[in-house]
N, C-alpha and C. Protein backbone atom coordinates (compact mmCIF):
# COMPACT_ATOMS: atom_id res chain seq x y z
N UNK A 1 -35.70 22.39 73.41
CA UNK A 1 -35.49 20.96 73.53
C UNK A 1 -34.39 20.51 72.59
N UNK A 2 -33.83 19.07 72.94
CA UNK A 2 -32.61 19.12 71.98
C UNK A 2 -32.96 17.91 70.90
N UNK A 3 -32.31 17.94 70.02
CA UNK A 3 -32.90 17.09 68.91
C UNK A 3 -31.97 15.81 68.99
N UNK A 4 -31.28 15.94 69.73
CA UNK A 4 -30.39 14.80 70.29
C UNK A 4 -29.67 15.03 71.45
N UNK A 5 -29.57 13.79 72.22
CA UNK A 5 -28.75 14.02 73.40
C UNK A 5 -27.62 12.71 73.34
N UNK A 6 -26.32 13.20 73.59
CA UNK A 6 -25.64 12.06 73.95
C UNK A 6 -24.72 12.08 75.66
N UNK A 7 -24.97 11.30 75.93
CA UNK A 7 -24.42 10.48 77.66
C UNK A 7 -23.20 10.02 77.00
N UNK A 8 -22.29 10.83 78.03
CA UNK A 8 -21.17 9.57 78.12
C UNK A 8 -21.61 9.17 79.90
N UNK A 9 -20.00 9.00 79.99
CA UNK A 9 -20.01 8.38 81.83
C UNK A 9 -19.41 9.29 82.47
N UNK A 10 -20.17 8.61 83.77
CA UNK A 10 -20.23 9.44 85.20
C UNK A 10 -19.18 9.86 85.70
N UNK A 11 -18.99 10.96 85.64
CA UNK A 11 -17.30 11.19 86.44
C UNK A 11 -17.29 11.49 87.61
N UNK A 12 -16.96 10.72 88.58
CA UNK A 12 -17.12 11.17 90.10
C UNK A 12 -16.18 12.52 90.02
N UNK A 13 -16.64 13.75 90.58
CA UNK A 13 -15.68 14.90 90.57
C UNK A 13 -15.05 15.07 92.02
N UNK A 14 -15.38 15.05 93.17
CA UNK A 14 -15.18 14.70 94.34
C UNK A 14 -15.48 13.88 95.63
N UNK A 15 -16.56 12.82 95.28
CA UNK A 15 -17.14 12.43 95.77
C UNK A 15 -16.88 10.71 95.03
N UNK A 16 -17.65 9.93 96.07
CA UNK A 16 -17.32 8.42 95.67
C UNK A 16 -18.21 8.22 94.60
N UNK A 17 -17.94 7.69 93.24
CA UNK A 17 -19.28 7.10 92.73
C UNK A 17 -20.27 6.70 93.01
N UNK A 18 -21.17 6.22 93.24
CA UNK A 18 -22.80 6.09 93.39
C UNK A 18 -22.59 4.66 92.87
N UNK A 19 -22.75 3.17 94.15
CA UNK A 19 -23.14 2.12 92.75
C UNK A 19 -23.93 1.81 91.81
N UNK A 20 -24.03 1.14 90.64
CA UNK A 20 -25.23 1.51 90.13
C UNK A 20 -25.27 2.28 89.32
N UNK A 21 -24.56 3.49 89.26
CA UNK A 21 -25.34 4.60 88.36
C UNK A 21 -24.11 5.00 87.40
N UNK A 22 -24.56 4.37 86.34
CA UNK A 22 -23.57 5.01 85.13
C UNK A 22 -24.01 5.73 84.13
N UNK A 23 -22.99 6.39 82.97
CA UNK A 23 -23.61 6.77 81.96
C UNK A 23 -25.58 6.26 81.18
N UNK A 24 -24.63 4.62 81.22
CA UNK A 24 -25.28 3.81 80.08
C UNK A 24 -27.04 3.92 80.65
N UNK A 25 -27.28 3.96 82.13
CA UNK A 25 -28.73 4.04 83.01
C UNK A 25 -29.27 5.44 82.70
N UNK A 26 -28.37 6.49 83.14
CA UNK A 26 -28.92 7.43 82.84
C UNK A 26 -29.50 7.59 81.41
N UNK A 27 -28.74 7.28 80.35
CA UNK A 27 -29.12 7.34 79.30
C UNK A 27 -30.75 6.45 79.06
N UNK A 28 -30.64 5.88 79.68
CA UNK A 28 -31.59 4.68 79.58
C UNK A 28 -32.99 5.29 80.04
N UNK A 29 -32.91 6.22 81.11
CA UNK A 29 -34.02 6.66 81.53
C UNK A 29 -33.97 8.27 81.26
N UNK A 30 -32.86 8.98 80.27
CA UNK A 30 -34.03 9.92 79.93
C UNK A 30 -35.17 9.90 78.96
N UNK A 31 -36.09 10.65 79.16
CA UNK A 31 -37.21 10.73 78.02
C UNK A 31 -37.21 11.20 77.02
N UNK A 32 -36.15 10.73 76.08
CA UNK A 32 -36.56 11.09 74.68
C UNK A 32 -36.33 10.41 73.47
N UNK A 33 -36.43 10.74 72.36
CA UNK A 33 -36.47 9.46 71.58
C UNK A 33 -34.90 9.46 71.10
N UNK A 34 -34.17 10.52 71.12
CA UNK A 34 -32.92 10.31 70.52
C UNK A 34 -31.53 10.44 71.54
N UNK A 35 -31.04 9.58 72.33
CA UNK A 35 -30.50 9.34 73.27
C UNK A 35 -29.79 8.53 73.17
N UNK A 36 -28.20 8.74 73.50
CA UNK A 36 -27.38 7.42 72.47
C UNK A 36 -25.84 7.84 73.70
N UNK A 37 -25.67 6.51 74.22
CA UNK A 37 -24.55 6.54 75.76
C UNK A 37 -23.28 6.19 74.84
N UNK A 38 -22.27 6.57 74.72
CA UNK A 38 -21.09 6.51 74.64
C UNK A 38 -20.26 6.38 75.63
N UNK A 39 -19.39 5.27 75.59
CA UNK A 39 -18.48 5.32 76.15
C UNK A 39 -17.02 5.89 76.70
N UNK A 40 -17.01 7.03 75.94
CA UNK A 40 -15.61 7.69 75.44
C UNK A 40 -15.44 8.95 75.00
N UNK A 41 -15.16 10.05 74.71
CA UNK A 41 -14.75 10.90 73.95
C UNK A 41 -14.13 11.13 72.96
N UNK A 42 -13.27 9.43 72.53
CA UNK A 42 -12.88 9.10 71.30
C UNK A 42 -14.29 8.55 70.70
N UNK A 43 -15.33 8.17 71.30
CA UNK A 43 -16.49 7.69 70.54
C UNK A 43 -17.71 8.85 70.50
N UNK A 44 -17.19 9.90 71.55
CA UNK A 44 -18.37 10.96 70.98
C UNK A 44 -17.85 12.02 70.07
N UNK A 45 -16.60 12.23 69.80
CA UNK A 45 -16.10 13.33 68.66
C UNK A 45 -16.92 12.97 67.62
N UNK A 46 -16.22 11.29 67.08
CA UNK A 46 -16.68 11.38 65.60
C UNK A 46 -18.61 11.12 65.24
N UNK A 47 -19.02 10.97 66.38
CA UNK A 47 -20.45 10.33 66.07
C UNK A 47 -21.12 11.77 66.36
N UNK A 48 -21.05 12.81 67.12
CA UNK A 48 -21.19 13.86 67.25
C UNK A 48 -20.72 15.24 66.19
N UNK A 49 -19.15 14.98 65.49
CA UNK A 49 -19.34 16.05 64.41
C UNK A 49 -20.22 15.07 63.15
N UNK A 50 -20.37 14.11 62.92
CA UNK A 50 -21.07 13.46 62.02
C UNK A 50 -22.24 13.89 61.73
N UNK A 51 -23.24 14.71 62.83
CA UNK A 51 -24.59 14.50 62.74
C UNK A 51 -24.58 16.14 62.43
N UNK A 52 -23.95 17.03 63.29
CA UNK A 52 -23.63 18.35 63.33
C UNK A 52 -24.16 19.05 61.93
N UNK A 53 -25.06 20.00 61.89
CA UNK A 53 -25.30 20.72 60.21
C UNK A 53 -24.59 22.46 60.93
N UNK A 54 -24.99 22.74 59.95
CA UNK A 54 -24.26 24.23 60.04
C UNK A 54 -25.45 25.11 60.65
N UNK A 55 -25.41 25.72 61.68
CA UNK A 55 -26.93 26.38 62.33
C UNK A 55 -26.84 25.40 63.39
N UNK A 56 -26.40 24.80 64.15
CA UNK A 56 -26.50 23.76 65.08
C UNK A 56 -25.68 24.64 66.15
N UNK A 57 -26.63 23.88 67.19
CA UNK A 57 -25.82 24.68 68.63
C UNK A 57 -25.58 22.91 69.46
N UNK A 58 -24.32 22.86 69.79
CA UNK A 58 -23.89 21.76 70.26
C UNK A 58 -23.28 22.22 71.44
N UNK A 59 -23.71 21.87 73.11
CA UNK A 59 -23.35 21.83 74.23
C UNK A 59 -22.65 20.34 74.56
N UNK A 60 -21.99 21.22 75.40
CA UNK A 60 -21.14 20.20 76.09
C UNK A 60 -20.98 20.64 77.62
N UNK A 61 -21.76 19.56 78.91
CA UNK A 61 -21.50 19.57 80.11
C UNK A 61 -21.12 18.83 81.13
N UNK A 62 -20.54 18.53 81.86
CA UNK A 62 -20.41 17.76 82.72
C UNK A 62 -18.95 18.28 83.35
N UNK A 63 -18.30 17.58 84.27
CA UNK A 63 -17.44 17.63 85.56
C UNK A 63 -15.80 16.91 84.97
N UNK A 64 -15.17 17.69 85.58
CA UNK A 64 -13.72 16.99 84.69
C UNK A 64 -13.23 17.64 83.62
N UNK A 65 -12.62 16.54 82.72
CA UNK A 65 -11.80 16.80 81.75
C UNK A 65 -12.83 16.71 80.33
N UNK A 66 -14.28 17.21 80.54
CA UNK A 66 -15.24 17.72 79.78
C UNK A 66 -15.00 18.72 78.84
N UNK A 67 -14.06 19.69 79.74
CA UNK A 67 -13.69 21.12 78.71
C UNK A 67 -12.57 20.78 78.11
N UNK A 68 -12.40 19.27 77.68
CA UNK A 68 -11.25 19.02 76.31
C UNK A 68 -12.06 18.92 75.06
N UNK A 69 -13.62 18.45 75.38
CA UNK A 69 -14.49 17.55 74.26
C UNK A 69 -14.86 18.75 73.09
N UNK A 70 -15.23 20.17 73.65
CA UNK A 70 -15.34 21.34 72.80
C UNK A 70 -14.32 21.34 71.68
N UNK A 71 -12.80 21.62 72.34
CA UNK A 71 -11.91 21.79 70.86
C UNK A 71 -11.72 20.81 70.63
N UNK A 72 -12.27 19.39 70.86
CA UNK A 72 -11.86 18.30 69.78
C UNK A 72 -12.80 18.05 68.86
N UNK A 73 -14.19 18.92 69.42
CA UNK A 73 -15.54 18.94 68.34
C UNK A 73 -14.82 19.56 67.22
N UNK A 74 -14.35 21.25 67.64
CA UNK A 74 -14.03 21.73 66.83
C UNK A 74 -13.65 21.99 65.69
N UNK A 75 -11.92 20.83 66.08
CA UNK A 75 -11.07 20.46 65.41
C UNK A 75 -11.42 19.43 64.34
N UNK A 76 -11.90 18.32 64.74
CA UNK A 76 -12.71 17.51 63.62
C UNK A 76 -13.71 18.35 63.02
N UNK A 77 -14.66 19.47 63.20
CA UNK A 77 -15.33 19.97 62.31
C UNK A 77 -14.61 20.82 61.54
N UNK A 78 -13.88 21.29 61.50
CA UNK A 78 -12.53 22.04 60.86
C UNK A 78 -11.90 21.31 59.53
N UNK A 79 -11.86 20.25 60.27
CA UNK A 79 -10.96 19.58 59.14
C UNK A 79 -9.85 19.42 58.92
């Protein structure tokens, strides 16, 4: 289980968006207590290496330009 989850938004990958259904809902209805929707990837780098300890396994999934968010974790945890 994860000790935090963060939502950003929905990226339609080929298909029309869904009305209705964004990040901020989904976030809203998963079940757990630590669940926090971002808007951005400029707003999940820094709130995401912030929490990060050393022994931490941090995933990153979703559709798109998702596989930029890894080396920008990185890079801010780097220094």
């Amino acid at each position: 289980l994860a000790d935090e989850v963060v939502v950003l938004d929905v990226f339609p990958a080929r298909e029309d968006p869904v009305p209705g259904v964004t990040g901020a809902l989904i976030a809203d209805r998963v079940p757990h207590e630590n669940v926090t929707f971002l808007e951005s990837f400029a707003e999940a780098v820094p709130f995401v290496s912030a929490r990060v300890q050393p022994g931490d396994l941090v995933l990153t999934v979703g559709a798109g330009d998702v596989t930029i968010l890894g080396p920008e974790l990185l890079s801010a945890l780097e220094g």
